[in-house]
N, C-alpha and C. Protein backbone atom coordinates (compact mmCIF):
# COMPACT_ATOMS: atom_id res chain seq x y z
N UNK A 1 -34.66 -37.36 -72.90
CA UNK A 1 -35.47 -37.97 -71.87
C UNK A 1 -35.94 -36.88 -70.90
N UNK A 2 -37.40 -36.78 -70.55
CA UNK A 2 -37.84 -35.77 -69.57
C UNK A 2 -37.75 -36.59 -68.60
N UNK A 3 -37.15 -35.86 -67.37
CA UNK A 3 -36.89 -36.17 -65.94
C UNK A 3 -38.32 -35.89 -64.99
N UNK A 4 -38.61 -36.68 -64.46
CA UNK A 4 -39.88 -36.67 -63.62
C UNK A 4 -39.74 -36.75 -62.23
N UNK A 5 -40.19 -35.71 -61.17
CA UNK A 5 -39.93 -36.20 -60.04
C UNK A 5 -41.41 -35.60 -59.43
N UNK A 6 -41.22 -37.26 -58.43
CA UNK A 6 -43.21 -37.21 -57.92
C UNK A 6 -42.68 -37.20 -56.19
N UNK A 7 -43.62 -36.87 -55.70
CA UNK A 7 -43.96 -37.15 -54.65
C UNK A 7 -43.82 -38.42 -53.76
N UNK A 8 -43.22 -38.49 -52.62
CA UNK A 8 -43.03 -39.88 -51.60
C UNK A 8 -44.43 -40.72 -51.81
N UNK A 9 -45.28 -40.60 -51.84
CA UNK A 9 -46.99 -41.30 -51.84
C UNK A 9 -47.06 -41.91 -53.77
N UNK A 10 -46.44 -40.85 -54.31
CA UNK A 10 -46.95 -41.59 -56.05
C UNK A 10 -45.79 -42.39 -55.98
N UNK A 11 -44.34 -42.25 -55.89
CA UNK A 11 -42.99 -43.03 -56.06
C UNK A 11 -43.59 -44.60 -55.50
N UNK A 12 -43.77 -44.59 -54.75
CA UNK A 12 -44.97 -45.63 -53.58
C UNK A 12 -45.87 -46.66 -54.16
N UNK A 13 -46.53 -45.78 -54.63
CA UNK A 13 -47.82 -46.39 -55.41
C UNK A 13 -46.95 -47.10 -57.06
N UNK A 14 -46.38 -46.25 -57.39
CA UNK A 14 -45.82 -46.89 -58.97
C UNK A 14 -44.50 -47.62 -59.00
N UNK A 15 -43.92 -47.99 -57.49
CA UNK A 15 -42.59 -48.76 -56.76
C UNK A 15 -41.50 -48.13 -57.87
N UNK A 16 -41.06 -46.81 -57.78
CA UNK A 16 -40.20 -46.44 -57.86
C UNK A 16 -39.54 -45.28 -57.40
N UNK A 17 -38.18 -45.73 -57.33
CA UNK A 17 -37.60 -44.91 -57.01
C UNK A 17 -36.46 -43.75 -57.10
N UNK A 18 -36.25 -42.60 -56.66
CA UNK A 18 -35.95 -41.57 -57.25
C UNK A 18 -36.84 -40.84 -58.41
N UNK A 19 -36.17 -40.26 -59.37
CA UNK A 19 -36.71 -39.51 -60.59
C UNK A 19 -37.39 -41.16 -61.71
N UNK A 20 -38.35 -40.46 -62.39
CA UNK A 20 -38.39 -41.64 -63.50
C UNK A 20 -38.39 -40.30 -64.77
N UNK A 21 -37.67 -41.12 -65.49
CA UNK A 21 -37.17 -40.86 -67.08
C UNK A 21 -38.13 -41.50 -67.99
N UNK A 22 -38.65 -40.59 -68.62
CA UNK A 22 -39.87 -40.86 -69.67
C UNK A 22 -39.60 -40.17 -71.14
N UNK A 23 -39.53 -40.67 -71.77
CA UNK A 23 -39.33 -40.60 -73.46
C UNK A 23 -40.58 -39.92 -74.35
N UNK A 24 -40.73 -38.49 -74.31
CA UNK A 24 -41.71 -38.30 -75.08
C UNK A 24 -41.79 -37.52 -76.37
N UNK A 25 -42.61 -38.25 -77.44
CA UNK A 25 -43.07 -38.11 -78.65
C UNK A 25 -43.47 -36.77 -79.07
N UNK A 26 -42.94 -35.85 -79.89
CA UNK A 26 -43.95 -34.64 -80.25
C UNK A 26 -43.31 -33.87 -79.10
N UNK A 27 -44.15 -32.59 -79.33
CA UNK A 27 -43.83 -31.49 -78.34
C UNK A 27 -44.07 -32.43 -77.22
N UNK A 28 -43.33 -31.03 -76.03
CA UNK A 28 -43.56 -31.50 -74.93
C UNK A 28 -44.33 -30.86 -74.09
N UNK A 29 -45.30 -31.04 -73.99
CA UNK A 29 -46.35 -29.99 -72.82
C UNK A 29 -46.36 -30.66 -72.20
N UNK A 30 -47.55 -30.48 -71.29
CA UNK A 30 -47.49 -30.76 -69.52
C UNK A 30 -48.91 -32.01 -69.81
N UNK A 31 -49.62 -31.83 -70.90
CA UNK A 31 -50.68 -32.76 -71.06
C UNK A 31 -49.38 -34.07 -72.01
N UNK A 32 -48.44 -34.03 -72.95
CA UNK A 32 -47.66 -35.18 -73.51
C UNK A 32 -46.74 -35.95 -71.94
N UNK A 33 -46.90 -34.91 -71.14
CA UNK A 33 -45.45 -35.62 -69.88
C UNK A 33 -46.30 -36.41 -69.08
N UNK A 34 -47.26 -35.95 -68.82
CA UNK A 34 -48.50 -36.48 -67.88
C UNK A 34 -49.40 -37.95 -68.88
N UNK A 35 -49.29 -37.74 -69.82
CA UNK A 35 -50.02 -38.94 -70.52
C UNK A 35 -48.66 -40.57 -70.60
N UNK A 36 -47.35 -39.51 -71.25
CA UNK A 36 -46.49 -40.72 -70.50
C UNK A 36 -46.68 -41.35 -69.48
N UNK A 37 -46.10 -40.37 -68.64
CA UNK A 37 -46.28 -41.09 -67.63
C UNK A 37 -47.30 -41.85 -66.54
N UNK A 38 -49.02 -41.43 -67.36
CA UNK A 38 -49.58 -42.48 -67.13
C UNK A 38 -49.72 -43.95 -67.42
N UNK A 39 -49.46 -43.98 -69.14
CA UNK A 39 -48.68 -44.88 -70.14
C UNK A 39 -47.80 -45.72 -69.61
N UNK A 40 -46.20 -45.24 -68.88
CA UNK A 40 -45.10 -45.70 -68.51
C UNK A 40 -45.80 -46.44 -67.06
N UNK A 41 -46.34 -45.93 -66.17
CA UNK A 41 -47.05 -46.07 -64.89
C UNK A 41 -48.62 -45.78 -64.75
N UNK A 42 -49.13 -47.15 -65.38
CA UNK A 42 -50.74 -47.30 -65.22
C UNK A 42 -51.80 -46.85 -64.18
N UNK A 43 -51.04 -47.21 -62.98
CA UNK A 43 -51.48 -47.49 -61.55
C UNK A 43 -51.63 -45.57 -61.14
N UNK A 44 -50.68 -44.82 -61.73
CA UNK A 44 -50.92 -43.51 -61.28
C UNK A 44 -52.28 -42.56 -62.62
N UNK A 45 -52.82 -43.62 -63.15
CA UNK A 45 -53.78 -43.32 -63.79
C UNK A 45 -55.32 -42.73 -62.49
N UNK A 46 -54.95 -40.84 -62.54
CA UNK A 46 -56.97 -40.84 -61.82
C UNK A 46 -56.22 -40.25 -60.42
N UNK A 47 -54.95 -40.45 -60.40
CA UNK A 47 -54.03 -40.23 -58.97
C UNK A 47 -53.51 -38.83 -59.46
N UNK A 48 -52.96 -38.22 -60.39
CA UNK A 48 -52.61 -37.16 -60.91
C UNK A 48 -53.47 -36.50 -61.51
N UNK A 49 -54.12 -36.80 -62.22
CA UNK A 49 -55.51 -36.16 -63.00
C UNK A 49 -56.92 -36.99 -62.40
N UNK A 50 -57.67 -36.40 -62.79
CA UNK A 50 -59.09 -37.05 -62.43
C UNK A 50 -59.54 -37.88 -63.70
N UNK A 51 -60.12 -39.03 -63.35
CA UNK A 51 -60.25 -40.25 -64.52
C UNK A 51 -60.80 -39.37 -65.70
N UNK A 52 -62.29 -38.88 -65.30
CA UNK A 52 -63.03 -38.13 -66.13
C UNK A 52 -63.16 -37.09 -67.02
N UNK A 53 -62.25 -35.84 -65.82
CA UNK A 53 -62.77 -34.48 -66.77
C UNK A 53 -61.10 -34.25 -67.03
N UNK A 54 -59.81 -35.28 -66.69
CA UNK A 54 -58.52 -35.22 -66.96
C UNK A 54 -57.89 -34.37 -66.17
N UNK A 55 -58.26 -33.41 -65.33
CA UNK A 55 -58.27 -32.01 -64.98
C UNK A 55 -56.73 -32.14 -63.44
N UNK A 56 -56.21 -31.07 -63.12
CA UNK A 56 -55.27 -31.62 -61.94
C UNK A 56 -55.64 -31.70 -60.33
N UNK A 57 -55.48 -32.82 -60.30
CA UNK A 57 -56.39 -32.86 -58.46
C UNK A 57 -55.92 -31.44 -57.82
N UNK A 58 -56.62 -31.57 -56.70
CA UNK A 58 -56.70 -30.58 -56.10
C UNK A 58 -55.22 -29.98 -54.90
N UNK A 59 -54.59 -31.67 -54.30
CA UNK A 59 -53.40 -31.18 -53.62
C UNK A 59 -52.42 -31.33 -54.48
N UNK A 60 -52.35 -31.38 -56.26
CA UNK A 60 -51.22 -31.74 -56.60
C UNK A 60 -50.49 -30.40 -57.03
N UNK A 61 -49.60 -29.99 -57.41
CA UNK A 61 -49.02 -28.85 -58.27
C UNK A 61 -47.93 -29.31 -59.15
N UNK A 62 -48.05 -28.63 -60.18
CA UNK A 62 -46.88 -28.52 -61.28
C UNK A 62 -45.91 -27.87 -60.89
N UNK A 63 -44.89 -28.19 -61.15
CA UNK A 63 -43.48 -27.13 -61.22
C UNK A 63 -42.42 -27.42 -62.40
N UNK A 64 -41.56 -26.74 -63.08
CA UNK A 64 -40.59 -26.63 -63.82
C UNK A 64 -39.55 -25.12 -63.91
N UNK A 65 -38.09 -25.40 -63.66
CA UNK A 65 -37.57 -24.11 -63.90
C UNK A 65 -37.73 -23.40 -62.87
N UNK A 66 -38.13 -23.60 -61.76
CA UNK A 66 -39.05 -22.77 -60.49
C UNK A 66 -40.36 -21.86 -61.09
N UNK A 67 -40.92 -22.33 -61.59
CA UNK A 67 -42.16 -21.83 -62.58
C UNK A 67 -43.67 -22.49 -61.82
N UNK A 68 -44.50 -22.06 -61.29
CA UNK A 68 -45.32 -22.58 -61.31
C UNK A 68 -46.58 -23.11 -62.27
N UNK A 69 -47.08 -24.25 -62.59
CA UNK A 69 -47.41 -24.92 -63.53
C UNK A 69 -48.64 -25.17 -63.79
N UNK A 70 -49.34 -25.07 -62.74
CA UNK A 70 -50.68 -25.87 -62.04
C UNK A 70 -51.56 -25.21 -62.75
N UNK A 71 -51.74 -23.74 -62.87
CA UNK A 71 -52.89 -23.28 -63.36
C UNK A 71 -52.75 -22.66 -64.86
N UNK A 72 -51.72 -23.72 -65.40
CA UNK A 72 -51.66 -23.52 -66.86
C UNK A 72 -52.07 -24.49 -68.02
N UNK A 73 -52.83 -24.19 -69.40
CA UNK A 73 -53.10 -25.17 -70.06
C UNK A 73 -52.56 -26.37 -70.48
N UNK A 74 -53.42 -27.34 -70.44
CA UNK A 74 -51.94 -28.80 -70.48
C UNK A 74 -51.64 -28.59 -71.95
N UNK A 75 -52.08 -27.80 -73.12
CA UNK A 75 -50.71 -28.06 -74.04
C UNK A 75 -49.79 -26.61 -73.87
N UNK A 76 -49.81 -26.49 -72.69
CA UNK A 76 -48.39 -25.51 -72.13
C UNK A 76 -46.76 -26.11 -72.44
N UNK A 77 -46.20 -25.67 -73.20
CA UNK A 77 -44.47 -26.12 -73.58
C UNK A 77 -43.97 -26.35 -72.56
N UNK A 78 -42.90 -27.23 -71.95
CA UNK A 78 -42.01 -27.12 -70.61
C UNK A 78 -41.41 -26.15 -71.55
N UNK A 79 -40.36 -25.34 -70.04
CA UNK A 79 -39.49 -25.11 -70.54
C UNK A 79 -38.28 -25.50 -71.21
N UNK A 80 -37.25 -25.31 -72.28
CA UNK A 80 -36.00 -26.16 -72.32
C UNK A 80 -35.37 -26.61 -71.90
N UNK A 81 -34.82 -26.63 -70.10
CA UNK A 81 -34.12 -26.90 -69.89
C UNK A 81 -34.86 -28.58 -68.92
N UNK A 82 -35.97 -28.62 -69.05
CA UNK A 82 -36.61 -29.51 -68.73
C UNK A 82 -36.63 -30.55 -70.53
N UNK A 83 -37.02 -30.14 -71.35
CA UNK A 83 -36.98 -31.05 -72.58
C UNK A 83 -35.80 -31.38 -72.92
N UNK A 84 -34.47 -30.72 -72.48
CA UNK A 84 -33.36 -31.36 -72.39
C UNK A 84 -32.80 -32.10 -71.39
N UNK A 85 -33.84 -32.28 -70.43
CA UNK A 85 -33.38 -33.27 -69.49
C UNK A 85 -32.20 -32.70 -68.18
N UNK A 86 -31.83 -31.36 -68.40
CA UNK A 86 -31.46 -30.49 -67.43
C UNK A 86 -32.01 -30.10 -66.08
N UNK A 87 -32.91 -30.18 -66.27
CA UNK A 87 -34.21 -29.95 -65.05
C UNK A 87 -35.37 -30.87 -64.80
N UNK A 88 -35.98 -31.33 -63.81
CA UNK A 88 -36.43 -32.49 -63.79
C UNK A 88 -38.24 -31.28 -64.01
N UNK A 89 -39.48 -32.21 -64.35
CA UNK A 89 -40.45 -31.65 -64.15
C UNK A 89 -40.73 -32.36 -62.70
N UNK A 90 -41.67 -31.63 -61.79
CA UNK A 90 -41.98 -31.73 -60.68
C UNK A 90 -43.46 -31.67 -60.65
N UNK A 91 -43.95 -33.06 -59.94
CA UNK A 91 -45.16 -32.97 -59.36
C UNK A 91 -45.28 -33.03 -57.91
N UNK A 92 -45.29 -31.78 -57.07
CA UNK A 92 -45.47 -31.61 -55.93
C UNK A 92 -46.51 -32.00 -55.14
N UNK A 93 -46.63 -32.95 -53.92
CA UNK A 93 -48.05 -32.94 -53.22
C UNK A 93 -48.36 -31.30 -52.26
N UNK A 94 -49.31 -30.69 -52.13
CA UNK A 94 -49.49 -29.86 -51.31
C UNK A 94 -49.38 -30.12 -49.66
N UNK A 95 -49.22 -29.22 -48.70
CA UNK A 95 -49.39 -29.66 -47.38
C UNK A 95 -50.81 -28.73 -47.14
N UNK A 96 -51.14 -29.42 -46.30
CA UNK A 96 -52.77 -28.55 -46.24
C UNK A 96 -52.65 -29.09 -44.25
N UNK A 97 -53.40 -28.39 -43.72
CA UNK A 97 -53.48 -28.31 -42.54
C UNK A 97 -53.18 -27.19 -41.39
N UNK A 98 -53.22 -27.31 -40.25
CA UNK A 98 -53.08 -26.01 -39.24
C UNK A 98 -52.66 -26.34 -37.76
């Protein structure tokens, strides 16, 4: 089971809480974890990616492993200790402001 942990605003929007545990098929890249969990949680469909070009909004970021994620191809591998469920993947909101 890949471990997922979102942001206070998506947990919100998809009424859950803590980490969500998602079951995925085939390798695991960052485009199979993200399609789960649009799959598992409809409502965060267009909230993480953009409806259209799929692409990652602009305040969100990837993380795994302390790795940054964001500006890598979505069939990028997690690392192992994330496909073993050791490490959660992380979708961070950005803080933006001054």
């Amino acid at each position: 089971m890949i471990r997922v942990a979102l942001p206070f605003h998506l947990r919100n929007l998809a009424r859950v809480e803590g980490e969500v545990t998602l079951a995925v098929e085939g390798p695991v890249t960052l485009r199979s974890v993200l399609d789960a969990l649009e799959a598992a949680h409809p409502v965060l469909r267009g909230t993480i990616r953009d409806h259209t070009t799929r692409k990652r909004r602009a305040f969100l970021r990837y993380f795994a492993c302390e790795q940054d994620l964001s500006l890598e191809p979505e069939d990028t591998p997690l690392p192992d200790p994330v496909v073993r469920g050791e490490e959660p993947f992380l979708v961070i909101g950005a803080i933006a402001g001054g």
